[in-house]
PDB file of N, CA and C in Angstrom:
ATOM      1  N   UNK A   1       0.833  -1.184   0.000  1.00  0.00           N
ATOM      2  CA  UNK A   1       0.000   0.000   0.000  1.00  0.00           C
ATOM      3  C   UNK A   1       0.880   1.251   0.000  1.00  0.00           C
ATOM      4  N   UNK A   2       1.674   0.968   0.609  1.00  0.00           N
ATOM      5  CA  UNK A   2       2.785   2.098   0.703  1.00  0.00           C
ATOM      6  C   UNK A   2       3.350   2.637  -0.482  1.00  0.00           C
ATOM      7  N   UNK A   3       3.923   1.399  -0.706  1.00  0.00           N
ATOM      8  CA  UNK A   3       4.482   1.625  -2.179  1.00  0.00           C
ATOM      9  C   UNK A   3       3.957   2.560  -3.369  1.00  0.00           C
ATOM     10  N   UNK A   4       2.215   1.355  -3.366  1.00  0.00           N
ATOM     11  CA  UNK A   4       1.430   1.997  -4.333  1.00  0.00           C
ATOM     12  C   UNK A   4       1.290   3.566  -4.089  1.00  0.00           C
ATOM     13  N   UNK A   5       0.935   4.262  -2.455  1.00  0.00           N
ATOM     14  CA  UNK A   5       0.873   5.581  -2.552  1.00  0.00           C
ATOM     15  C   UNK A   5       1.887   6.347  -2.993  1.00  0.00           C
ATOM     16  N   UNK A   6       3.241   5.979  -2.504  1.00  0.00           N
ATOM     17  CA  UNK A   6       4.513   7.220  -2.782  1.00  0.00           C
ATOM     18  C   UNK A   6       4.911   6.963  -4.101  1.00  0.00           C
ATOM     19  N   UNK A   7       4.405   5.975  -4.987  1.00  0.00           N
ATOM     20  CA  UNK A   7       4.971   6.267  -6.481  1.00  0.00           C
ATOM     21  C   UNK A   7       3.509   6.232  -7.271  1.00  0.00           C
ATOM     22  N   UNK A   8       2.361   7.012  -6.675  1.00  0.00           N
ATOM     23  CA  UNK A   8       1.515   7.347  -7.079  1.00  0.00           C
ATOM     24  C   UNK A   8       1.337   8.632  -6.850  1.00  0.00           C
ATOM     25  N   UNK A   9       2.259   9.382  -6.403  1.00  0.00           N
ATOM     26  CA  UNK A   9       1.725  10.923  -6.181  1.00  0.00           C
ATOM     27  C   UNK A   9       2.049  11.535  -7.366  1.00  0.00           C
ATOM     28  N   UNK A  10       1.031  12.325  -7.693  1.00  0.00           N
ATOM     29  CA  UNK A  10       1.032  12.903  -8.917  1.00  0.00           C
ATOM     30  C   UNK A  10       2.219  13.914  -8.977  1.00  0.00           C
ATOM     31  N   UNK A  11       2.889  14.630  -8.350  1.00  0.00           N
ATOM     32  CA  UNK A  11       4.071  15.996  -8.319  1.00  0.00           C
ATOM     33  C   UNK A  11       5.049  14.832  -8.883  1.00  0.00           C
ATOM     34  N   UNK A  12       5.753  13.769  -8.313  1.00  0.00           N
ATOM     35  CA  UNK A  12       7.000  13.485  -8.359  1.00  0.00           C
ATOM     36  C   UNK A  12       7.697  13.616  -9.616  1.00  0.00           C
ATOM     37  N   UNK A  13       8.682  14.053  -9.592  1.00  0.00           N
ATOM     38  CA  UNK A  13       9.491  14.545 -10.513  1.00  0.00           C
ATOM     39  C   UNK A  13      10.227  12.987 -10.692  1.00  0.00           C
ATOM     40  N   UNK A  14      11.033  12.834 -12.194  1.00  0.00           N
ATOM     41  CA  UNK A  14      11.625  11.406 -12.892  1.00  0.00           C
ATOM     42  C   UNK A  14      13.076  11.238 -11.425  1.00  0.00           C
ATOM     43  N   UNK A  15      13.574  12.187 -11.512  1.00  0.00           N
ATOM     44  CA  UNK A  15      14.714  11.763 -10.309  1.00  0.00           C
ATOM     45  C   UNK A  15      13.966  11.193  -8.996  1.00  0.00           C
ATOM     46  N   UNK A  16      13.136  11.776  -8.251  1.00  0.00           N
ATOM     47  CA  UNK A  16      12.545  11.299  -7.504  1.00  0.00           C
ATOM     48  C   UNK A  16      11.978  10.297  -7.304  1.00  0.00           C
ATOM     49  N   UNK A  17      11.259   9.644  -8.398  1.00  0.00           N
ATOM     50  CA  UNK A  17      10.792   8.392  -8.910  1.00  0.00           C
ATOM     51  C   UNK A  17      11.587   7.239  -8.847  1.00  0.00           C
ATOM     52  N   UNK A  18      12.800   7.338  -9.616  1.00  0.00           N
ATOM     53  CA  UNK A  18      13.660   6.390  -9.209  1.00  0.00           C
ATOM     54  C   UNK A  18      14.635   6.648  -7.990  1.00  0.00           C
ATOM     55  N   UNK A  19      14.357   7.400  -7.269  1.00  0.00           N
ATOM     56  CA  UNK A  19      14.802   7.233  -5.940  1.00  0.00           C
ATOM     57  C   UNK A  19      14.269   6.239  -4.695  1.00  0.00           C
ATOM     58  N   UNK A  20      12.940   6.403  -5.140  1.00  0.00           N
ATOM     59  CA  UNK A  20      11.566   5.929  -4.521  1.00  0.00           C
ATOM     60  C   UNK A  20      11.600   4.398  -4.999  1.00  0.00           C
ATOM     61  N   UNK A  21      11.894   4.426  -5.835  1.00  0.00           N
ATOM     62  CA  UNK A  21      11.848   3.508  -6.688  1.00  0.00           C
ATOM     63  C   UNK A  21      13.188   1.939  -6.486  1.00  0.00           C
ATOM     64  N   UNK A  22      14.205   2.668  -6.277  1.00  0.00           N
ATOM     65  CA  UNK A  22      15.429   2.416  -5.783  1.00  0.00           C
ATOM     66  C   UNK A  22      15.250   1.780  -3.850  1.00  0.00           C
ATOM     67  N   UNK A  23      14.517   3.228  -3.830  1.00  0.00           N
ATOM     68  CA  UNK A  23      14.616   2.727  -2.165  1.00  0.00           C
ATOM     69  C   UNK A  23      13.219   1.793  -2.146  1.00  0.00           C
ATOM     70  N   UNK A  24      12.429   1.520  -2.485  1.00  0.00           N
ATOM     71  CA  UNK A  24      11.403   0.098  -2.179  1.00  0.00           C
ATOM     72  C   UNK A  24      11.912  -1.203  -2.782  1.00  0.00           C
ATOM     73  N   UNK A  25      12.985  -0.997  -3.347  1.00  0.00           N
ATOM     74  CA  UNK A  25      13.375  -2.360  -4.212  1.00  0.00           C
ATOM     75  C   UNK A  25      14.033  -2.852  -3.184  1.00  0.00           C
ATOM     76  N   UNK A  26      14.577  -1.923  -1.831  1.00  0.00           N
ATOM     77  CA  UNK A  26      15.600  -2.171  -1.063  1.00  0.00           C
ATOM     78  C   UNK A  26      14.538  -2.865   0.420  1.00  0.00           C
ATOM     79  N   UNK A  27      13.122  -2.740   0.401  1.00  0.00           N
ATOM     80  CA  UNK A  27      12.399  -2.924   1.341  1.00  0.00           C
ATOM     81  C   UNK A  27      12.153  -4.224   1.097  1.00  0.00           C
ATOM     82  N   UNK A  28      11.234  -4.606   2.434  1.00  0.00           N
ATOM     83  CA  UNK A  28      10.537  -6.143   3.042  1.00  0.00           C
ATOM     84  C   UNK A  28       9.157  -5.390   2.743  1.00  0.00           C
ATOM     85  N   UNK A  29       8.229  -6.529   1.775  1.00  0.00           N
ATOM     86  CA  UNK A  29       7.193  -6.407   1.418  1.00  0.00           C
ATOM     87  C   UNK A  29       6.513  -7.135   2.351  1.00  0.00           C
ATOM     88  N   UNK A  30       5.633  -6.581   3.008  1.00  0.00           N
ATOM     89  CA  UNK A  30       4.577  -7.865   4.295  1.00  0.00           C
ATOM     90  C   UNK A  30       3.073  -7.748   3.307  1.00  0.00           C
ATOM     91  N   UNK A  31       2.525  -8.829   2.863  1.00  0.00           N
ATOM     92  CA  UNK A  31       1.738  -8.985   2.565  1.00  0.00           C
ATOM     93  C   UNK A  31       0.511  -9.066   3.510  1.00  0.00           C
ATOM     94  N   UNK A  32      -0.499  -9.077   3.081  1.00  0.00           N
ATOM     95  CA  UNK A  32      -2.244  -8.774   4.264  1.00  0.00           C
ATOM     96  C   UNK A  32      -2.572 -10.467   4.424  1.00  0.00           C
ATOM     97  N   UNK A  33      -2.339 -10.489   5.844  1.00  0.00           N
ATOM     98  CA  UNK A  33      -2.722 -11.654   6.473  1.00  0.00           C
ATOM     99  C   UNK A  33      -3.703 -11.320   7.351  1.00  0.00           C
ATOM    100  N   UNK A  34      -4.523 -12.776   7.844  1.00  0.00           N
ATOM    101  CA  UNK A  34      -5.863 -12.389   8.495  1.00  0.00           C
ATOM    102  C   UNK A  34      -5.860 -11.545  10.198  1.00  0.00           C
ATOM    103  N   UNK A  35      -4.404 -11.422  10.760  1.00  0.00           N
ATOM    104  CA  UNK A  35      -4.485 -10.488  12.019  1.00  0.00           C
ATOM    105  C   UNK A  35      -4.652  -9.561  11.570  1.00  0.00           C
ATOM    106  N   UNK A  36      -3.825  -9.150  10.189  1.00  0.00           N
ATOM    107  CA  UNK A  36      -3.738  -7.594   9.703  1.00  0.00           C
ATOM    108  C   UNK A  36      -5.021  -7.133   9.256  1.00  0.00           C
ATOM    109  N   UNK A  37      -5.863  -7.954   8.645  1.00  0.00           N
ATOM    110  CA  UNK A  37      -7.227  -7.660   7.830  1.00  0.00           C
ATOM    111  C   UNK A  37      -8.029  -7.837   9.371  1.00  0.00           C
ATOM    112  N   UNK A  38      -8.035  -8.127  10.249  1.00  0.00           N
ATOM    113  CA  UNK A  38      -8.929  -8.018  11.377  1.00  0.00           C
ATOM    114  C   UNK A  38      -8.304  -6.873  12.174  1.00  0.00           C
ATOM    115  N   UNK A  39      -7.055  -6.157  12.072  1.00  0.00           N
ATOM    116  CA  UNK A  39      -7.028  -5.106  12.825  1.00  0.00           C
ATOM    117  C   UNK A  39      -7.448  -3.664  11.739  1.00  0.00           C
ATOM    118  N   UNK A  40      -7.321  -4.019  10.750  1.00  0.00           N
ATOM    119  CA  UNK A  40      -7.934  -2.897   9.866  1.00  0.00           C
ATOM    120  C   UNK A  40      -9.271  -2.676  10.098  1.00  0.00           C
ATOM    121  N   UNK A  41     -10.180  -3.664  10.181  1.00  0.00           N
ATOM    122  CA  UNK A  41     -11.209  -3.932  10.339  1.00  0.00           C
ATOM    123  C   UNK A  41     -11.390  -3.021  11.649  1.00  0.00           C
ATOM    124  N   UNK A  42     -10.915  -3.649  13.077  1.00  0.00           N
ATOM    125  CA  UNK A  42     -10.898  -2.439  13.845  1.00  0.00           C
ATOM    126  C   UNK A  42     -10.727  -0.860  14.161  1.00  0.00           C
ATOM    127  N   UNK A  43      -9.547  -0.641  12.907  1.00  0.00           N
ATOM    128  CA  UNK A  43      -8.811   0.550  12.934  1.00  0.00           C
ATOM    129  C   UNK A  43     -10.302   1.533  12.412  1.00  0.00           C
ATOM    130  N   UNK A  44     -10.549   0.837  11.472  1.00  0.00           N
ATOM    131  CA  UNK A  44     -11.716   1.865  10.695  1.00  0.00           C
ATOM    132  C   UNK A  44     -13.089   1.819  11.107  1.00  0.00           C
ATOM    133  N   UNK A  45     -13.603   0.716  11.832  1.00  0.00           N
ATOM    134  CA  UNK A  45     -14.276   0.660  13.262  1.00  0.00           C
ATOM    135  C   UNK A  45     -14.678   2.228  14.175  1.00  0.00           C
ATOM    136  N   UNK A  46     -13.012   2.339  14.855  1.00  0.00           N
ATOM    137  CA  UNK A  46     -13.145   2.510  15.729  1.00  0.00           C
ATOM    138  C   UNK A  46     -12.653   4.095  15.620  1.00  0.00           C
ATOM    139  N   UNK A  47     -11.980   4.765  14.471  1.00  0.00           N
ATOM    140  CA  UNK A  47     -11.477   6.440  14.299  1.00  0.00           C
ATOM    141  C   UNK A  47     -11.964   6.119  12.744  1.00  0.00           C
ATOM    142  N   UNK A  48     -13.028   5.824  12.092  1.00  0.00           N
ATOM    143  CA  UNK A  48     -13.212   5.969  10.878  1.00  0.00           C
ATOM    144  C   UNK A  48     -11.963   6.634   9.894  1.00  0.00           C
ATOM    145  N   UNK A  49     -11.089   6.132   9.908  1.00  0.00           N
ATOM    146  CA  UNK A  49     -10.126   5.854   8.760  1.00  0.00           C
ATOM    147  C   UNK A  49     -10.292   5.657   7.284  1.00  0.00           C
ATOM    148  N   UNK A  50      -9.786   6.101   6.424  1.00  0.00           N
ATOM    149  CA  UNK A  50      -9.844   5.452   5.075  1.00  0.00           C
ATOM    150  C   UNK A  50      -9.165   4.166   4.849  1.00  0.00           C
ATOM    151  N   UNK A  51      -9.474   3.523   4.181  1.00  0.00           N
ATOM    152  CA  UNK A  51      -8.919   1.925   3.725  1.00  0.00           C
ATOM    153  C   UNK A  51      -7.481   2.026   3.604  1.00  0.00           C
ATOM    154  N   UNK A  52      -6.534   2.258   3.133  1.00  0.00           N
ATOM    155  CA  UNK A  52      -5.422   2.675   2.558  1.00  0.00           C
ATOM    156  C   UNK A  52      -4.258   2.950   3.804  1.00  0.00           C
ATOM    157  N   UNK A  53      -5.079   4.187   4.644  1.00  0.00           N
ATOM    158  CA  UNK A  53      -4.497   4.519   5.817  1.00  0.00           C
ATOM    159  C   UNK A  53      -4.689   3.198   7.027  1.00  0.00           C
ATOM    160  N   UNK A  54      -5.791   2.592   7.262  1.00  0.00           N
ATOM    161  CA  UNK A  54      -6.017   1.410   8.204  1.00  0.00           C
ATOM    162  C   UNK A  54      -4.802   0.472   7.515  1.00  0.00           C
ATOM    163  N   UNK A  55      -4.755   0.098   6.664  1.00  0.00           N
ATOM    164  CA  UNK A  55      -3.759  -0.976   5.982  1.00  0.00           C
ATOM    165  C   UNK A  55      -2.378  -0.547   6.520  1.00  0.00           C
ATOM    166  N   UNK A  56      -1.898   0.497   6.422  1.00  0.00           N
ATOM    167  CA  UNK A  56      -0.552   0.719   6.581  1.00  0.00           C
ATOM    168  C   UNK A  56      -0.217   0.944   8.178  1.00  0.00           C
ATOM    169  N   UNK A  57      -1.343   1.563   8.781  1.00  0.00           N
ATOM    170  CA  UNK A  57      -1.107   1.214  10.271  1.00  0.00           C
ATOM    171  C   UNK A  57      -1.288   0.142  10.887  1.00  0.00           C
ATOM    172  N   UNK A  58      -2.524  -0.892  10.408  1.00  0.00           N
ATOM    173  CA  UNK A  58      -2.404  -2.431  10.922  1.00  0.00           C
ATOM    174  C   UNK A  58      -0.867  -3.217  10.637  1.00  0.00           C
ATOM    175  N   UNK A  59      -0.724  -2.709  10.082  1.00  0.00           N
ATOM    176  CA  UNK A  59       0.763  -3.684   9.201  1.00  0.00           C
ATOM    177  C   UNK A  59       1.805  -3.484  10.320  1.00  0.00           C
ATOM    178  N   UNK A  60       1.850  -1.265  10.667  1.00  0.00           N
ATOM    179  CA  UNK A  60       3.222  -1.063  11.279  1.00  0.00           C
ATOM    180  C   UNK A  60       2.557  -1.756  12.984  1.00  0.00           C
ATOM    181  N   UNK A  61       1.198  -2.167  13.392  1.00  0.00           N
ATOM    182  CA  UNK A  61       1.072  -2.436  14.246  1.00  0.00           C
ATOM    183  C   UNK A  61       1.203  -4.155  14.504  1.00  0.00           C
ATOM    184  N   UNK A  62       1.401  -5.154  13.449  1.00  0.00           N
ATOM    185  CA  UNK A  62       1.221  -6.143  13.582  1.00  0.00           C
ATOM    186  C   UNK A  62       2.951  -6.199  13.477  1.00  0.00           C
ATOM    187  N   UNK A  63       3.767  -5.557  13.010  1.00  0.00           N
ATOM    188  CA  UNK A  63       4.804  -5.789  12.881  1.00  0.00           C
ATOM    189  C   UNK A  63       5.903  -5.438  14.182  1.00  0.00           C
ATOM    190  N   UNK A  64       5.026  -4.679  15.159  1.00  0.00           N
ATOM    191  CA  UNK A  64       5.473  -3.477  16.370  1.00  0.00           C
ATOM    192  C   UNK A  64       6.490  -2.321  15.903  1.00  0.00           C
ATOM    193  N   UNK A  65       6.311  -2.143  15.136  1.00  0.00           N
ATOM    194  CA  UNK A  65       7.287  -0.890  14.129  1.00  0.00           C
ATOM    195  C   UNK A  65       6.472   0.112  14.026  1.00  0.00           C
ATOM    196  N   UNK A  66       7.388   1.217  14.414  1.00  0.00           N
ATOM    197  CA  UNK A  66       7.068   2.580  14.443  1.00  0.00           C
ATOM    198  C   UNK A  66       6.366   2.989  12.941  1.00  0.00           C
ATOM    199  N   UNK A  67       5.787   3.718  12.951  1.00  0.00           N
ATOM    200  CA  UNK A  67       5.346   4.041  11.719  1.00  0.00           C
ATOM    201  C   UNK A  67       6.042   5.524  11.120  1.00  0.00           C
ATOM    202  N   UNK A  68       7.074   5.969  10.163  1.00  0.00           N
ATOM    203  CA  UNK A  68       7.053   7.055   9.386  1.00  0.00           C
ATOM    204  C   UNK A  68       6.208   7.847   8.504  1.00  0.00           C
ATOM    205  N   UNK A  69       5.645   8.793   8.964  1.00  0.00           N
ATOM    206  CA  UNK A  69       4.963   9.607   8.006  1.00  0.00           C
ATOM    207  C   UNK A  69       4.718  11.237   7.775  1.00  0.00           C
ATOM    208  N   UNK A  70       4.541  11.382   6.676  1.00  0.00           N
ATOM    209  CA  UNK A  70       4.020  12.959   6.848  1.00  0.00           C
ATOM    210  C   UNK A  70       2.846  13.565   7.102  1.00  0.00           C
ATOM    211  N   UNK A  71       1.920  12.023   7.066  1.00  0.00           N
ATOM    212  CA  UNK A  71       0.334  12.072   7.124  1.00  0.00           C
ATOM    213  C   UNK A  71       0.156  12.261   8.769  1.00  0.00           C
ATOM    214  N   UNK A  72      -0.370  13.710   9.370  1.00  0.00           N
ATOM    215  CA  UNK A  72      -0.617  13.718  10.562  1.00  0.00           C
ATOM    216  C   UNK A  72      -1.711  13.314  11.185  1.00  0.00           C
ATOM    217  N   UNK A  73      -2.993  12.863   9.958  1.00  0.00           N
ATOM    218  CA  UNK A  73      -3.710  12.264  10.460  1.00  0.00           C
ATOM    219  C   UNK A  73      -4.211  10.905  11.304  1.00  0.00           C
ATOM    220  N   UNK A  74      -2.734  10.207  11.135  1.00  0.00           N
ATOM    221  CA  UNK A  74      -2.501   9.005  11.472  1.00  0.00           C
ATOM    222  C   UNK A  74      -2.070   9.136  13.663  1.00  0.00           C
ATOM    223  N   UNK A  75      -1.705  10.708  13.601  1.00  0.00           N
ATOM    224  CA  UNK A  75      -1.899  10.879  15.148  1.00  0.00           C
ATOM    225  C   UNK A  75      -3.248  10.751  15.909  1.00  0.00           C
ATOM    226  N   UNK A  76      -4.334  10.509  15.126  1.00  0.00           N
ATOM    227  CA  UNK A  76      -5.275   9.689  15.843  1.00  0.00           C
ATOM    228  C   UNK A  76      -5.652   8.835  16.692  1.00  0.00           C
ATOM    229  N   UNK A  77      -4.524   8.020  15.944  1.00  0.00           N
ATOM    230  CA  UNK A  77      -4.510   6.468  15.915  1.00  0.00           C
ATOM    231  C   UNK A  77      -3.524   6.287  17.583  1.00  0.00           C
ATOM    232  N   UNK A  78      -4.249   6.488  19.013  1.00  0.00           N
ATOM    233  CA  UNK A  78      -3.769   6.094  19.895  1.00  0.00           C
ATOM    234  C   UNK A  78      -2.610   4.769  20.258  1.00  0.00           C
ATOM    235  N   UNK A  79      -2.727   3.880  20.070  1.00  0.00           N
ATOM    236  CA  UNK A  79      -2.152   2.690  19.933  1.00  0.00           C
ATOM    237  C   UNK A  79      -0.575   2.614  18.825  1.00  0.00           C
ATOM    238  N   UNK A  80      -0.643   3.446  18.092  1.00  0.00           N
ATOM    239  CA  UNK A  80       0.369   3.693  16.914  1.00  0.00           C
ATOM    240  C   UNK A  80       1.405   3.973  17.247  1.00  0.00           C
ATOM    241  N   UNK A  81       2.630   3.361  17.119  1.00  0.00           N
ATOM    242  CA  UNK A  81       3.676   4.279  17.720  1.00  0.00           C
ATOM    243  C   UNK A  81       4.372   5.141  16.543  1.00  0.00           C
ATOM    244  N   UNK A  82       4.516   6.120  16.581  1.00  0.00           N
ATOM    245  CA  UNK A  82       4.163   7.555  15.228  1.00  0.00           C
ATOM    246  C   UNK A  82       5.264   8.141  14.979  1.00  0.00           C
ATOM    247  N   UNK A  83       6.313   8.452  14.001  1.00  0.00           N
ATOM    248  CA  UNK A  83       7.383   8.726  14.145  1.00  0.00           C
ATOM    249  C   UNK A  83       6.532  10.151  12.613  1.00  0.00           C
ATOM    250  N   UNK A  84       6.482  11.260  12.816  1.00  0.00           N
ATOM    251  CA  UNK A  84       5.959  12.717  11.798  1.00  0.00           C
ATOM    252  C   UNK A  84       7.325  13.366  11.166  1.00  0.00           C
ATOM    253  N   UNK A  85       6.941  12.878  10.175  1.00  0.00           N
ATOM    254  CA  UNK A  85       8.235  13.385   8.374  1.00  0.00           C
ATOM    255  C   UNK A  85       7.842  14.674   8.467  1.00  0.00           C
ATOM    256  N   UNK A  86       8.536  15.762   8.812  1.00  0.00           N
ATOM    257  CA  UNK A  86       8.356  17.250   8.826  1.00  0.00           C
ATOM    258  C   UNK A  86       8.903  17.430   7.370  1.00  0.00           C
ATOM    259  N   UNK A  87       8.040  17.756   6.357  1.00  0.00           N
ATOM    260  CA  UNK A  87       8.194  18.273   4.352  1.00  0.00           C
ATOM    261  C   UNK A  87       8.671  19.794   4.762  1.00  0.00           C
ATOM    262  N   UNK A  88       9.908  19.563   4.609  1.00  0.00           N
ATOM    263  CA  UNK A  88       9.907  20.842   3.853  1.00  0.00           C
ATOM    264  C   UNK A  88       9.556  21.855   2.842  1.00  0.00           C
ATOM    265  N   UNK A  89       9.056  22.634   2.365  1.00  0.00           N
ATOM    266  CA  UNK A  89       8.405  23.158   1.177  1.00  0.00           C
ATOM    267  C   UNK A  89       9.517  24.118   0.561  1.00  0.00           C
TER     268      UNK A  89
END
């Protein structure tokens, strides 16, 4: 899910792309198993979440890994342990 979002954002420039691109080739892909699809299930339950966002926090929660992001909406998510990508502009 991850993946699919950061080399789906519409801005990224061709260098960036294969940076992104470069650095997920270098990642551990965890595929959706049934704890993960039953804590999504909760996640969006319980702080109405979008699909996309529940997926990537069940995952960093089934895995006990901090989660990186720039998405601050994910500080919701009590239980999360939240590590916030400050973008520079």
């Amino acid at each position: 899910m991850t993946e699919l979002e950061l080399l789906g954002f519409k801005d990224l420039s061709n260098t960036d792309r294969k940076r992104l691109e470069l650095f997920v080739s270098d990642c551990i892909v965890i595929d959706i198993n049934a704890e993960i699809k039953r804590n999504v299930i909760s996640l969006r339950a319980a702080y109405s979440i979008k699909l996309p966002d529940a997926i990537i926090a069940s995952t960093s929660l089934y895995l006990g890994l901090p989660l990186l992001t720039a998405d601050k909406g994910f500080q919701k998510i009590e239980e999360l342990a939240l590590i916030i990508y400050e973008v520079n502009s």
